[in-house]
N, C-alpha and C. Protein backbone atom coordinates (compact mmCIF):
# COMPACT_ATOMS: atom_id res chain seq x y z
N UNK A 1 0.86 -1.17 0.00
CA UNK A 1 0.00 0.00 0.00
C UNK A 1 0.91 1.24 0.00
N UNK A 2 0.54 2.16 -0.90
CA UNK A 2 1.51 3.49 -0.90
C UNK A 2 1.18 4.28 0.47
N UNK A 3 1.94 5.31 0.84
CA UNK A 3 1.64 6.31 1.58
C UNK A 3 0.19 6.90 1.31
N UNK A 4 0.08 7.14 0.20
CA UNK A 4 -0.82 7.76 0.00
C UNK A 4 -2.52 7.58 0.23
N UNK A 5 -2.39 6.10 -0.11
CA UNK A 5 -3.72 4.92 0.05
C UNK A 5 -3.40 4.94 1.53
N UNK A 6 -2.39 4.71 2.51
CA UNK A 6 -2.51 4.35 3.88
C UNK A 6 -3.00 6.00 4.67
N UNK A 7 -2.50 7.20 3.85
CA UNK A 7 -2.98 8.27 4.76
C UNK A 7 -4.49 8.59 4.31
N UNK A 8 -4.95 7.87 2.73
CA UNK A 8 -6.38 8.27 2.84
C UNK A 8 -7.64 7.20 3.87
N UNK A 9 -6.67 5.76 3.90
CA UNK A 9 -7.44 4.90 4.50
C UNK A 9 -7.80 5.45 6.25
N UNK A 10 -6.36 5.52 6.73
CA UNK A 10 -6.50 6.93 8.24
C UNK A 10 -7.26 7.70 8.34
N UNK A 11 -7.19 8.51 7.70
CA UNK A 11 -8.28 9.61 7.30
C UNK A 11 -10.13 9.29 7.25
N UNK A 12 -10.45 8.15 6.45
CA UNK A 12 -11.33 7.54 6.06
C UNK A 12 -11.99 7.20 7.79
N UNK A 13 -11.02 5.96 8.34
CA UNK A 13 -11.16 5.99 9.59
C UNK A 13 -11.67 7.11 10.69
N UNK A 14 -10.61 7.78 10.95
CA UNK A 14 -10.73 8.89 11.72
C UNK A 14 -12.07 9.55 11.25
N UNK A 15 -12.53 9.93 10.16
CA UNK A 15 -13.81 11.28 9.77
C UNK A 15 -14.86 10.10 10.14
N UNK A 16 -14.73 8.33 10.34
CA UNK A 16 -15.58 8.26 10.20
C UNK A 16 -16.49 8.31 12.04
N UNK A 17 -15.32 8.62 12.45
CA UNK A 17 -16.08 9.02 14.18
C UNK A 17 -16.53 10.01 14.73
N UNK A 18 -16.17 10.68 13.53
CA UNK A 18 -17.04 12.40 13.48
C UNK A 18 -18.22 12.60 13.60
N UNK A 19 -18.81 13.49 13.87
CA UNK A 19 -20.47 13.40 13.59
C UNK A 19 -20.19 14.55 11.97
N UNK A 20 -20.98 14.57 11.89
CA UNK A 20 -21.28 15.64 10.41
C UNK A 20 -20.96 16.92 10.25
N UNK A 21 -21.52 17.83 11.56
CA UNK A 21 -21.19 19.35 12.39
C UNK A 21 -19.35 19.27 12.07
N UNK A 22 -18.89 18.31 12.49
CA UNK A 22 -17.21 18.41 13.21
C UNK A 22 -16.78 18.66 12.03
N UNK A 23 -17.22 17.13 10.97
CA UNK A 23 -16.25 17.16 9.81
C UNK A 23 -16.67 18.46 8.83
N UNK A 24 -17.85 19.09 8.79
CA UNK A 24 -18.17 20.41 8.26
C UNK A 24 -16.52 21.72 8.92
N UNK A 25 -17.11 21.72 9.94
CA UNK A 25 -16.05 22.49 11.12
C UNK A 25 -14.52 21.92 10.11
N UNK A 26 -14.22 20.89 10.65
CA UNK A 26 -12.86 20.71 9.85
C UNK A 26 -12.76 20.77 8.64
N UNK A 27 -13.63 20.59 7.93
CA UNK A 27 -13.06 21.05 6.18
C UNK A 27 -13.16 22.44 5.99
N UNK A 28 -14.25 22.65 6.59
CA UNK A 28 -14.43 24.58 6.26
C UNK A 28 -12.85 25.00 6.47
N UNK A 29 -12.02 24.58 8.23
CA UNK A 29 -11.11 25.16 8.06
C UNK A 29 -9.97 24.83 7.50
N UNK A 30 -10.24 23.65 6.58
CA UNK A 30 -8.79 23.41 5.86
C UNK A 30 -9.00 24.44 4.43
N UNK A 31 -10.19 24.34 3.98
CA UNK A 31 -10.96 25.22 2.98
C UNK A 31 -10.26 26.57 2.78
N UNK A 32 -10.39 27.27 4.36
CA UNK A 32 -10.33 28.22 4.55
C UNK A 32 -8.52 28.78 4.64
N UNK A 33 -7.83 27.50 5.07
CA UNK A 33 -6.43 28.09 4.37
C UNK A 33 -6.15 27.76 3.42
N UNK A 34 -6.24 26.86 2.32
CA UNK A 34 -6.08 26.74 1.21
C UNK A 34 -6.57 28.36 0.73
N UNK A 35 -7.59 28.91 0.86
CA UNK A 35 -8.21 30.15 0.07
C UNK A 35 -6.97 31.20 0.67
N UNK A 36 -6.38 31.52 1.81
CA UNK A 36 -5.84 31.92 2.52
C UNK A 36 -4.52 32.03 1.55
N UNK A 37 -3.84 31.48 0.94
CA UNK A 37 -2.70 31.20 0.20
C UNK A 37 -1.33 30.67 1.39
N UNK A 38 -2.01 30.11 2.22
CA UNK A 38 -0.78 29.72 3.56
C UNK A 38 -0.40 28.68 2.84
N UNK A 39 -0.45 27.47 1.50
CA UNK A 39 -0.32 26.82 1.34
C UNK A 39 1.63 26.71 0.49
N UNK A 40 1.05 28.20 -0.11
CA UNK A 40 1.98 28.61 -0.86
C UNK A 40 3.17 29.19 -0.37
N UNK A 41 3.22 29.83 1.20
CA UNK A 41 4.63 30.08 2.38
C UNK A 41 4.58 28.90 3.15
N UNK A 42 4.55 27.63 2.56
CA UNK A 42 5.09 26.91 3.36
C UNK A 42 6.28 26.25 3.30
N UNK A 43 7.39 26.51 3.85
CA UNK A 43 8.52 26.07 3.52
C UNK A 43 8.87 24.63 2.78
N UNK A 44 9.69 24.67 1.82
CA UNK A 44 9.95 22.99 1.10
C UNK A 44 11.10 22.44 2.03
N UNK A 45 10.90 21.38 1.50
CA UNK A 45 12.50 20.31 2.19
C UNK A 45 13.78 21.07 2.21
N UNK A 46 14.44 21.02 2.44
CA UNK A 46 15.69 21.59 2.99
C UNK A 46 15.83 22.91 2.85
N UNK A 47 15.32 23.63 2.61
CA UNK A 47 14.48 25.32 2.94
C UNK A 47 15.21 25.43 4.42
N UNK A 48 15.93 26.02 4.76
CA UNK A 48 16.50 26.59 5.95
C UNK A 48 15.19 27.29 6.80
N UNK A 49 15.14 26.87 7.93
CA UNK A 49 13.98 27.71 8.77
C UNK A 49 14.18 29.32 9.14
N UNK A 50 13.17 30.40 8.95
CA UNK A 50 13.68 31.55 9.58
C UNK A 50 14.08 31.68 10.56
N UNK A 51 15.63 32.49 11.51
CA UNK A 51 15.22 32.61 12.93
C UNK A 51 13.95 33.07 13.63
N UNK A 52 13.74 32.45 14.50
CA UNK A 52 12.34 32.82 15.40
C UNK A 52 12.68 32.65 17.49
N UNK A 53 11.91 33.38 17.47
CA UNK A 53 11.86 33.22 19.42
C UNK A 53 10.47 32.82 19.80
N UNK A 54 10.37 31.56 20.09
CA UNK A 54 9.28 30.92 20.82
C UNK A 54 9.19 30.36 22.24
N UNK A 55 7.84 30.67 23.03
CA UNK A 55 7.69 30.14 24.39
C UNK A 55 8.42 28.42 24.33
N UNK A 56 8.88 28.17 25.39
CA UNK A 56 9.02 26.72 25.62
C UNK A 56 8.00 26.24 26.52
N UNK A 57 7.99 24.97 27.13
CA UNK A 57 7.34 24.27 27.87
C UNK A 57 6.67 25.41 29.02
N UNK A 58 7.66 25.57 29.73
CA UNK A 58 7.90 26.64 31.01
C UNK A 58 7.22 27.93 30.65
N UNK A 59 6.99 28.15 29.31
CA UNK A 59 6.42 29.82 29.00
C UNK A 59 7.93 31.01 28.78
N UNK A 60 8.99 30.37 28.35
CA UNK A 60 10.15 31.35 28.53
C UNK A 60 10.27 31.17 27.00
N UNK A 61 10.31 32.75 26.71
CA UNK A 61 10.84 32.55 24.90
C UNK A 61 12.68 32.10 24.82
N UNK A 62 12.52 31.39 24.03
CA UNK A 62 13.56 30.62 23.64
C UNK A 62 14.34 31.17 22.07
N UNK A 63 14.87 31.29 21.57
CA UNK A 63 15.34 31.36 20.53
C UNK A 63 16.07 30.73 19.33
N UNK A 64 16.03 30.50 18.12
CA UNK A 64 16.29 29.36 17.57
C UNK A 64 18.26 29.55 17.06
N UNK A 65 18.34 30.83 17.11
CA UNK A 65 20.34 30.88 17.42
C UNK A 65 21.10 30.18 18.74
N UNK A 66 20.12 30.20 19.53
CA UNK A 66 20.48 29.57 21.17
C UNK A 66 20.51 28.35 21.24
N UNK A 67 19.10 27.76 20.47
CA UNK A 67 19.30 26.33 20.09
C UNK A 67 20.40 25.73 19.20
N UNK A 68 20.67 26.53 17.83
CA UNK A 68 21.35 26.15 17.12
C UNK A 68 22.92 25.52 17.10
N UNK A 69 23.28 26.93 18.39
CA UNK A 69 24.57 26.95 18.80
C UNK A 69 24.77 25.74 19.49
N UNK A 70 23.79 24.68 20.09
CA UNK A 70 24.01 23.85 20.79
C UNK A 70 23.94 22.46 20.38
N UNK A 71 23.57 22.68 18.31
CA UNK A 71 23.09 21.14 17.64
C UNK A 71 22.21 21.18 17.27
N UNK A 72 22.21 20.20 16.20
CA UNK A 72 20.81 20.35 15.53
C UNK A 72 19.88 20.69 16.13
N UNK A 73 18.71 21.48 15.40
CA UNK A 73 17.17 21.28 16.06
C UNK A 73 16.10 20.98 15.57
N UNK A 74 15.03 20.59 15.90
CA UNK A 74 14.16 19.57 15.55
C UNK A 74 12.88 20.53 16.21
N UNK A 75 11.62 21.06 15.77
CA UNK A 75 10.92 21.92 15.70
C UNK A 75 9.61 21.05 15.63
N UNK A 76 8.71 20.71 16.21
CA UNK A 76 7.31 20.52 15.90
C UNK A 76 6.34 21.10 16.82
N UNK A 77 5.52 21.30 15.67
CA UNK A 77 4.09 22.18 16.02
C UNK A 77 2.82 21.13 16.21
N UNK A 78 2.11 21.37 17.03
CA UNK A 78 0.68 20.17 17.59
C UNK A 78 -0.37 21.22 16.89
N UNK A 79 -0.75 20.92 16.63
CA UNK A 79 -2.24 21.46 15.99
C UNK A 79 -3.73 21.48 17.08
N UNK A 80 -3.39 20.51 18.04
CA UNK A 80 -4.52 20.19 18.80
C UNK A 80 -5.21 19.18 18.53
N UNK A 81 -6.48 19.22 19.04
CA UNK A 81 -7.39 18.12 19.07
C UNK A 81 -8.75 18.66 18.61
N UNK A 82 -8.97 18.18 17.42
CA UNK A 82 -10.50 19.00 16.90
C UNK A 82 -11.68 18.12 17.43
């Protein structure tokens, strides 16, 4: 099975525990960045990240030269729970 068939079969799964309201709610807002053009600043593969200063765990902004200086870094964002 490709990636592709296994992330639509997931998908398939997951919407199907939705009620109708939710999965409305969630497409409107994928809808709504696609129209948005966020699709189009999204960085490609080996695209260097901008520097940035973000809260950590603790709530203390952190900075990504501070990290850098110390080794690779590895960056992920949670989206939440719809």
């Amino acid at each position: 099975m490709s990636l592709n068939e296994e992330l639509h079969a997931l998908r398939t799964r997951l919407e199907a525990r939705r009620s109708p309201e939710t999965l409305a709610v969630m497409h409107g807002a994928v809808d709504e960045l696609r129209r948005s053009g966020a699709p189009a600043r999204v960085l490609r593969p080996g695209t260097p990240a901008p520097r940035f200063s973000l809260p950590n765990a603790d709530g203390r902004l952190v900075d990504s030269d501070t990290l850098l200086a110390a080794g690779p870094l590895v960056v992920t964002f949670y989206r939440g729970r719809w």
